[in-house]
C-alpha atoms as a PDB file:
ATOM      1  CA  UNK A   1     -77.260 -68.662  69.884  1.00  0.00           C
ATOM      2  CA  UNK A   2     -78.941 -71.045  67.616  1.00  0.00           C
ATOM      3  CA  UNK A   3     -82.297 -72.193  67.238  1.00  0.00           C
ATOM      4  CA  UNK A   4     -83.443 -76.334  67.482  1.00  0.00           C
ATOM      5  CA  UNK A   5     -82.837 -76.344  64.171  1.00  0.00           C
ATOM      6  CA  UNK A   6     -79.914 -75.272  63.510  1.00  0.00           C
ATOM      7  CA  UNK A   7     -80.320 -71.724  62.181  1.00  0.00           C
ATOM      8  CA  UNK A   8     -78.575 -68.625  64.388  1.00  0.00           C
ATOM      9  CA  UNK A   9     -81.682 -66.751  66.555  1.00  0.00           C
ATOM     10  CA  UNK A  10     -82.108 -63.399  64.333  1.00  0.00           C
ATOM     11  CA  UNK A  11     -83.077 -61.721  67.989  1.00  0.00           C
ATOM     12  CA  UNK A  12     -79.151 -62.207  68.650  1.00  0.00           C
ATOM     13  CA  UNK A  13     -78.108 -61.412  65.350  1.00  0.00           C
ATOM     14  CA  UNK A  14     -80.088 -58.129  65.232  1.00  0.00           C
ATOM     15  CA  UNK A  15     -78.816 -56.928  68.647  1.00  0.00           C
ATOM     16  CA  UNK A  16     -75.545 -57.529  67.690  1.00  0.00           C
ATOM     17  CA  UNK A  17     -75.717 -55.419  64.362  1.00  0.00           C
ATOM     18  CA  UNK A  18     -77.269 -52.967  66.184  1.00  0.00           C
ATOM     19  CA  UNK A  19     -74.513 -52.886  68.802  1.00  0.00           C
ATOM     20  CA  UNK A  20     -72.204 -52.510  66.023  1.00  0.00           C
ATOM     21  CA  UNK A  21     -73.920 -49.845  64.093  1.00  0.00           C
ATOM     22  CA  UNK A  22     -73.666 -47.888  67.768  1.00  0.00           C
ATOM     23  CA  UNK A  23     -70.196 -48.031  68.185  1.00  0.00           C
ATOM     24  CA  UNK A  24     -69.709 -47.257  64.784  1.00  0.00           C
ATOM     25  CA  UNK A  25     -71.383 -43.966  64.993  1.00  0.00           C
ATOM     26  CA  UNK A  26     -69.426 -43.127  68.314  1.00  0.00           C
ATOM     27  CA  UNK A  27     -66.105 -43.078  66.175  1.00  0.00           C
ATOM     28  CA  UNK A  28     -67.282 -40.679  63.619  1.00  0.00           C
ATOM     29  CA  UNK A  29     -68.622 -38.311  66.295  1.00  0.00           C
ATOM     30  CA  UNK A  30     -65.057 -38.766  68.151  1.00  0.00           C
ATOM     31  CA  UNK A  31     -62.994 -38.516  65.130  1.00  0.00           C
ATOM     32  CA  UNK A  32     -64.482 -35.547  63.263  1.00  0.00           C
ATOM     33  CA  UNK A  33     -65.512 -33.427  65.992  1.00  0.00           C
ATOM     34  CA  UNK A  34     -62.442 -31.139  64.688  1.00  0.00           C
ATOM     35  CA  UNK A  35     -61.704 -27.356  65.792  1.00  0.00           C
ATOM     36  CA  UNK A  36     -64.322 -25.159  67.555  1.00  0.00           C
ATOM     37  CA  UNK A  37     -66.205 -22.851  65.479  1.00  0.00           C
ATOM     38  CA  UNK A  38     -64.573 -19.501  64.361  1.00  0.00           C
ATOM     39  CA  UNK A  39     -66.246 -16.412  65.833  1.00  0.00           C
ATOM     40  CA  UNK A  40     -67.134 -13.272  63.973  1.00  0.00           C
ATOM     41  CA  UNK A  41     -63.661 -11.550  64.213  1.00  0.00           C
ATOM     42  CA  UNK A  42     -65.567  -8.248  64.506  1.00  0.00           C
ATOM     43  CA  UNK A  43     -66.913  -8.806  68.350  1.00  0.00           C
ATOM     44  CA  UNK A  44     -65.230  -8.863  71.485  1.00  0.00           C
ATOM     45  CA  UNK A  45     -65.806 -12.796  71.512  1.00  0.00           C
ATOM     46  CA  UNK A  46     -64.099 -13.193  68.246  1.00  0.00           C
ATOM     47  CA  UNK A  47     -60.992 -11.052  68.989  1.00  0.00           C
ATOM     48  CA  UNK A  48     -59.883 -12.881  72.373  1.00  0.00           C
ATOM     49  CA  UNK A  49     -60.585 -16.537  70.017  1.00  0.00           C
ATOM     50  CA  UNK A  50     -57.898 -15.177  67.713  1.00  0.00           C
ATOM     51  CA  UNK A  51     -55.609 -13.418  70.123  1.00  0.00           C
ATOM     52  CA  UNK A  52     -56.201 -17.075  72.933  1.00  0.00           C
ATOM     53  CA  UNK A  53     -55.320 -19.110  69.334  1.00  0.00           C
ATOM     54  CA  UNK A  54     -52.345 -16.966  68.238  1.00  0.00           C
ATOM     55  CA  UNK A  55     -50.276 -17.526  72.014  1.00  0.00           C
ATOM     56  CA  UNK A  56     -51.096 -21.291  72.298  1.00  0.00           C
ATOM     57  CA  UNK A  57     -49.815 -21.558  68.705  1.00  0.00           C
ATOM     58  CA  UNK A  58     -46.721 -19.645  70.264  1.00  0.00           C
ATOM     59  CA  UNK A  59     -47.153 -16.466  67.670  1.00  0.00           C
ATOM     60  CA  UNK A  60     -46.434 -13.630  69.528  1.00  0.00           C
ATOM     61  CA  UNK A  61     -46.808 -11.308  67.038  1.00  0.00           C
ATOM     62  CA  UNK A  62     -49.575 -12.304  65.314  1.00  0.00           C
ATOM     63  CA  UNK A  63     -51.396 -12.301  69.059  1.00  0.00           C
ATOM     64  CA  UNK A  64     -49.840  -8.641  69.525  1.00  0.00           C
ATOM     65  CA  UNK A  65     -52.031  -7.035  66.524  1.00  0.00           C
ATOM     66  CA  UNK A  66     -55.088  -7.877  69.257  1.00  0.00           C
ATOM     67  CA  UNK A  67     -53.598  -5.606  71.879  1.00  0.00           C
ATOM     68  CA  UNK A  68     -53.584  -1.742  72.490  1.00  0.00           C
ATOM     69  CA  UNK A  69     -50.938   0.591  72.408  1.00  0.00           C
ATOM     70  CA  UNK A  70     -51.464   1.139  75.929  1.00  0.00           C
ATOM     71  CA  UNK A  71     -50.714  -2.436  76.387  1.00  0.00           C
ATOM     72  CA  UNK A  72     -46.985  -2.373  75.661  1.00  0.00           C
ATOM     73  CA  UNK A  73     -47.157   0.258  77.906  1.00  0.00           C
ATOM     74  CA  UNK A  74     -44.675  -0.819  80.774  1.00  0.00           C
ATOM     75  CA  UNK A  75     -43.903  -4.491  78.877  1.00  0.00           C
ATOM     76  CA  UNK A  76     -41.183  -6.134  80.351  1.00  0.00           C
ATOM     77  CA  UNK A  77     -40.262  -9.539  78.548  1.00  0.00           C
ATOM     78  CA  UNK A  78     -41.172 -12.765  81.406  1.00  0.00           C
ATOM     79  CA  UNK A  79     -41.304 -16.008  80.842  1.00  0.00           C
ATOM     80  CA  UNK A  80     -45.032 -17.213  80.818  1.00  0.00           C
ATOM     81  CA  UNK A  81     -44.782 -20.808  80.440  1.00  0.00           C
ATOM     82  CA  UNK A  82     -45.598 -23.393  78.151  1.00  0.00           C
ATOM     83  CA  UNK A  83     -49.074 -23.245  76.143  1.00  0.00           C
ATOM     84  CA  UNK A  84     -49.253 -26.516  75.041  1.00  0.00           C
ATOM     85  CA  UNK A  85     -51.412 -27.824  77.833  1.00  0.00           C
ATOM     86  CA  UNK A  86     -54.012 -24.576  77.649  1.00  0.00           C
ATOM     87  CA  UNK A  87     -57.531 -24.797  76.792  1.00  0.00           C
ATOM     88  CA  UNK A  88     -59.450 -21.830  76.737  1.00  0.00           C
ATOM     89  CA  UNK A  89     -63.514 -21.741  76.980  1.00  0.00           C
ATOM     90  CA  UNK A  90     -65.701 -19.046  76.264  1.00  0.00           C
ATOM     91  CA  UNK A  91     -67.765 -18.392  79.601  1.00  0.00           C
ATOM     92  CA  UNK A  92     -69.897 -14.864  79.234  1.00  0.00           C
ATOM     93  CA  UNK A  93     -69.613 -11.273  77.277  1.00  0.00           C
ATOM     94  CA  UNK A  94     -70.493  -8.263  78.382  1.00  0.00           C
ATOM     95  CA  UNK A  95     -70.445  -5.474  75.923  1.00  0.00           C
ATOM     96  CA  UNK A  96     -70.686  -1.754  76.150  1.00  0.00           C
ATOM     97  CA  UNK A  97     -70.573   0.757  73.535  1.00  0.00           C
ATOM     98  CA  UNK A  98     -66.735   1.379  73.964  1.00  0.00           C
ATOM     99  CA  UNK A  99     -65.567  -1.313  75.606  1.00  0.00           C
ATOM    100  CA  UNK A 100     -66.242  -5.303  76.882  1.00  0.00           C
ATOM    101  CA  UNK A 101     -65.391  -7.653  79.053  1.00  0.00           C
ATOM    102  CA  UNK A 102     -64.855 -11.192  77.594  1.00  0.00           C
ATOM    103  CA  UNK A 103     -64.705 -13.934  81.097  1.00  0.00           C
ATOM    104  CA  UNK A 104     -63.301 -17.136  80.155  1.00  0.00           C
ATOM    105  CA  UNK A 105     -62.327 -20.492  81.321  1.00  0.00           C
ATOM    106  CA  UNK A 106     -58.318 -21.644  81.245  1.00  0.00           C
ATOM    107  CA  UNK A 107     -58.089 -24.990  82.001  1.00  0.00           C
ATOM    108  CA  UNK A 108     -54.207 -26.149  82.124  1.00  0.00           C
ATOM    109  CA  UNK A 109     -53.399 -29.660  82.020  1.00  0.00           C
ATOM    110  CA  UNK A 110     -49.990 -31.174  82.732  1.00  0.00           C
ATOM    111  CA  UNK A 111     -48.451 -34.796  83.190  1.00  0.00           C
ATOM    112  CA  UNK A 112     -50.284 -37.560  82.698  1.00  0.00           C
ATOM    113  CA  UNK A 113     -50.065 -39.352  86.546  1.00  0.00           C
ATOM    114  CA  UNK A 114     -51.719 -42.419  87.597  1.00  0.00           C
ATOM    115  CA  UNK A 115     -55.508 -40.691  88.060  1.00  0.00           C
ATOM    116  CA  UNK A 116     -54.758 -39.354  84.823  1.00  0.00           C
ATOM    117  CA  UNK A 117     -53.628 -35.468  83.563  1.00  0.00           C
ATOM    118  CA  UNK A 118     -53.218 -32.827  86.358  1.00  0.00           C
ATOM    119  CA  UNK A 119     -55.779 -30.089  85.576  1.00  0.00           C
ATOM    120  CA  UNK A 120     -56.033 -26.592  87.350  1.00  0.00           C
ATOM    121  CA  UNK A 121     -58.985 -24.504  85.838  1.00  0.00           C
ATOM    122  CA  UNK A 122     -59.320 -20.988  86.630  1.00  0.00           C
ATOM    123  CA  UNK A 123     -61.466 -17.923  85.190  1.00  0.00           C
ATOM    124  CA  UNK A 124     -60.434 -14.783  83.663  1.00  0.00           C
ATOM    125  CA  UNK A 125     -61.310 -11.926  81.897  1.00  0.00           C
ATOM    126  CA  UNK A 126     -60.069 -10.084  78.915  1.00  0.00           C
ATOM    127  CA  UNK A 127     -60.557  -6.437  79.052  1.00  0.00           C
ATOM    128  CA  UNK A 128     -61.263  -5.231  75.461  1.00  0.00           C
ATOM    129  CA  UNK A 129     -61.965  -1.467  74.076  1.00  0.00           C
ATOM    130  CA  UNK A 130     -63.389  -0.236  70.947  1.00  0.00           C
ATOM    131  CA  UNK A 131     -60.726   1.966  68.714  1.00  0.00           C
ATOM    132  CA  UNK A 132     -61.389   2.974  64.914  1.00  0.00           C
ATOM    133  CA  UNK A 133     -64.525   0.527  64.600  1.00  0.00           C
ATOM    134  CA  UNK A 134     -62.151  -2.697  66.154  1.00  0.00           C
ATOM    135  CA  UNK A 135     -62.187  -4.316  69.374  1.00  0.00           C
ATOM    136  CA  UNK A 136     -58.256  -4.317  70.914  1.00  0.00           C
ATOM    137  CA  UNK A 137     -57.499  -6.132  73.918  1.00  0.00           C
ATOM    138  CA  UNK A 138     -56.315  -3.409  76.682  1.00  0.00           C
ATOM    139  CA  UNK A 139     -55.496  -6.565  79.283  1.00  0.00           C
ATOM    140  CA  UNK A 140     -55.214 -10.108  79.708  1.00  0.00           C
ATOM    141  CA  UNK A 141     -55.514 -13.187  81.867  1.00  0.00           C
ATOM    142  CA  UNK A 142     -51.689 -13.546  83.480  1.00  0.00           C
ATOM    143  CA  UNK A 143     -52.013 -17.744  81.569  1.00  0.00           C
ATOM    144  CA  UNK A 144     -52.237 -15.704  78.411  1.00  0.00           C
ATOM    145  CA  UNK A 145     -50.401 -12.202  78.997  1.00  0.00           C
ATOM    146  CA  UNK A 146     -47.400 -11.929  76.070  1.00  0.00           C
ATOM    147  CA  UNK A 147     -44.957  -8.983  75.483  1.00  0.00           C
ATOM    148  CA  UNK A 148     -43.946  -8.782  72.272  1.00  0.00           C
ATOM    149  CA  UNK A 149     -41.773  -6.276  70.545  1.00  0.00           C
ATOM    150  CA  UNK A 150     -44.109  -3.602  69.391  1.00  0.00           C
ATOM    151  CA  UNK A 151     -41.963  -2.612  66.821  1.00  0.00           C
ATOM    152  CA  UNK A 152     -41.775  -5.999  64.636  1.00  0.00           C
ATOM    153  CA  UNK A 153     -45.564  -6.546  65.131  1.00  0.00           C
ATOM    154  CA  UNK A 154     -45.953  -3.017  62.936  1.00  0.00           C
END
């Protein structure tokens, strides 16, 4: 660590501030990574990211101004489970002139055992149409399926 005479080796002392300057930058990239990127609300992609956001936050109604008429259609009121645990990736889009399909990843996570969190991922797809100029969900994955009452979301 020092030299003959006396004086700490700068090799070490560089390495180490380098080291340092490393793991530095690792906690900034960690700690402000923050909340994915908000889509264009206008496109298919955008409209499941609001509707996906609106149930994990537990907002029913807000999530019900995504859907269709025709999806109240034959709404019965089940419990779906808790949301906390979701995460929800965009996977592909395709997109007609009337109507799109949205696939996406769920990924639920629950407990935290000794391997760490239990994780079952799955895909699904949102099935969206195109009604006065705005995409409307006509169907969603079952982890993400809500019935709300039609009547307070007007």
């Amino acid at each position: 660590m020092s030299t003959a005479n006396g004086k700490p080796d700068r090799t070490l002392i560089i390495l180490l501030s380098v080291i340092a300057v490393l793991v530095m930058v690792a906690l900034v990239v960690v700690f402000t990574r923050g909340e994915p990127e908000a889509l264009d609300p206008g496109t298919p992609e955008g409209v499941v990211q609001g509707y996906a956001t609106a149930v994990i936050e537990g907002d029913e109604q807000a999530a019900g101004e995504y859907l269709t008429e025709d999806a109240f259609a034959g709404c019965d009121t089940f419990d779906r489970g808790p949301t906390d645990g979701l995460r929800v990736t965009l996977v592909s889009t395709t997109e007609r002139a009337d109507s799109a399909d949205v696939k996406v990843s769920i990924v639920t996570s629950s407990g935290n055992g000794p391997f760490g969190a239990d994780e079952y991922e799955s895909e699904g797809v949102f099935d969206l149409v195109k009604a006065d100029q705005r995409w409307l969900i006509v169907d969603a994955p079952y982890e993400l399926a809500i019935c709300p009452n039609p009547k307070a979301a007007s």
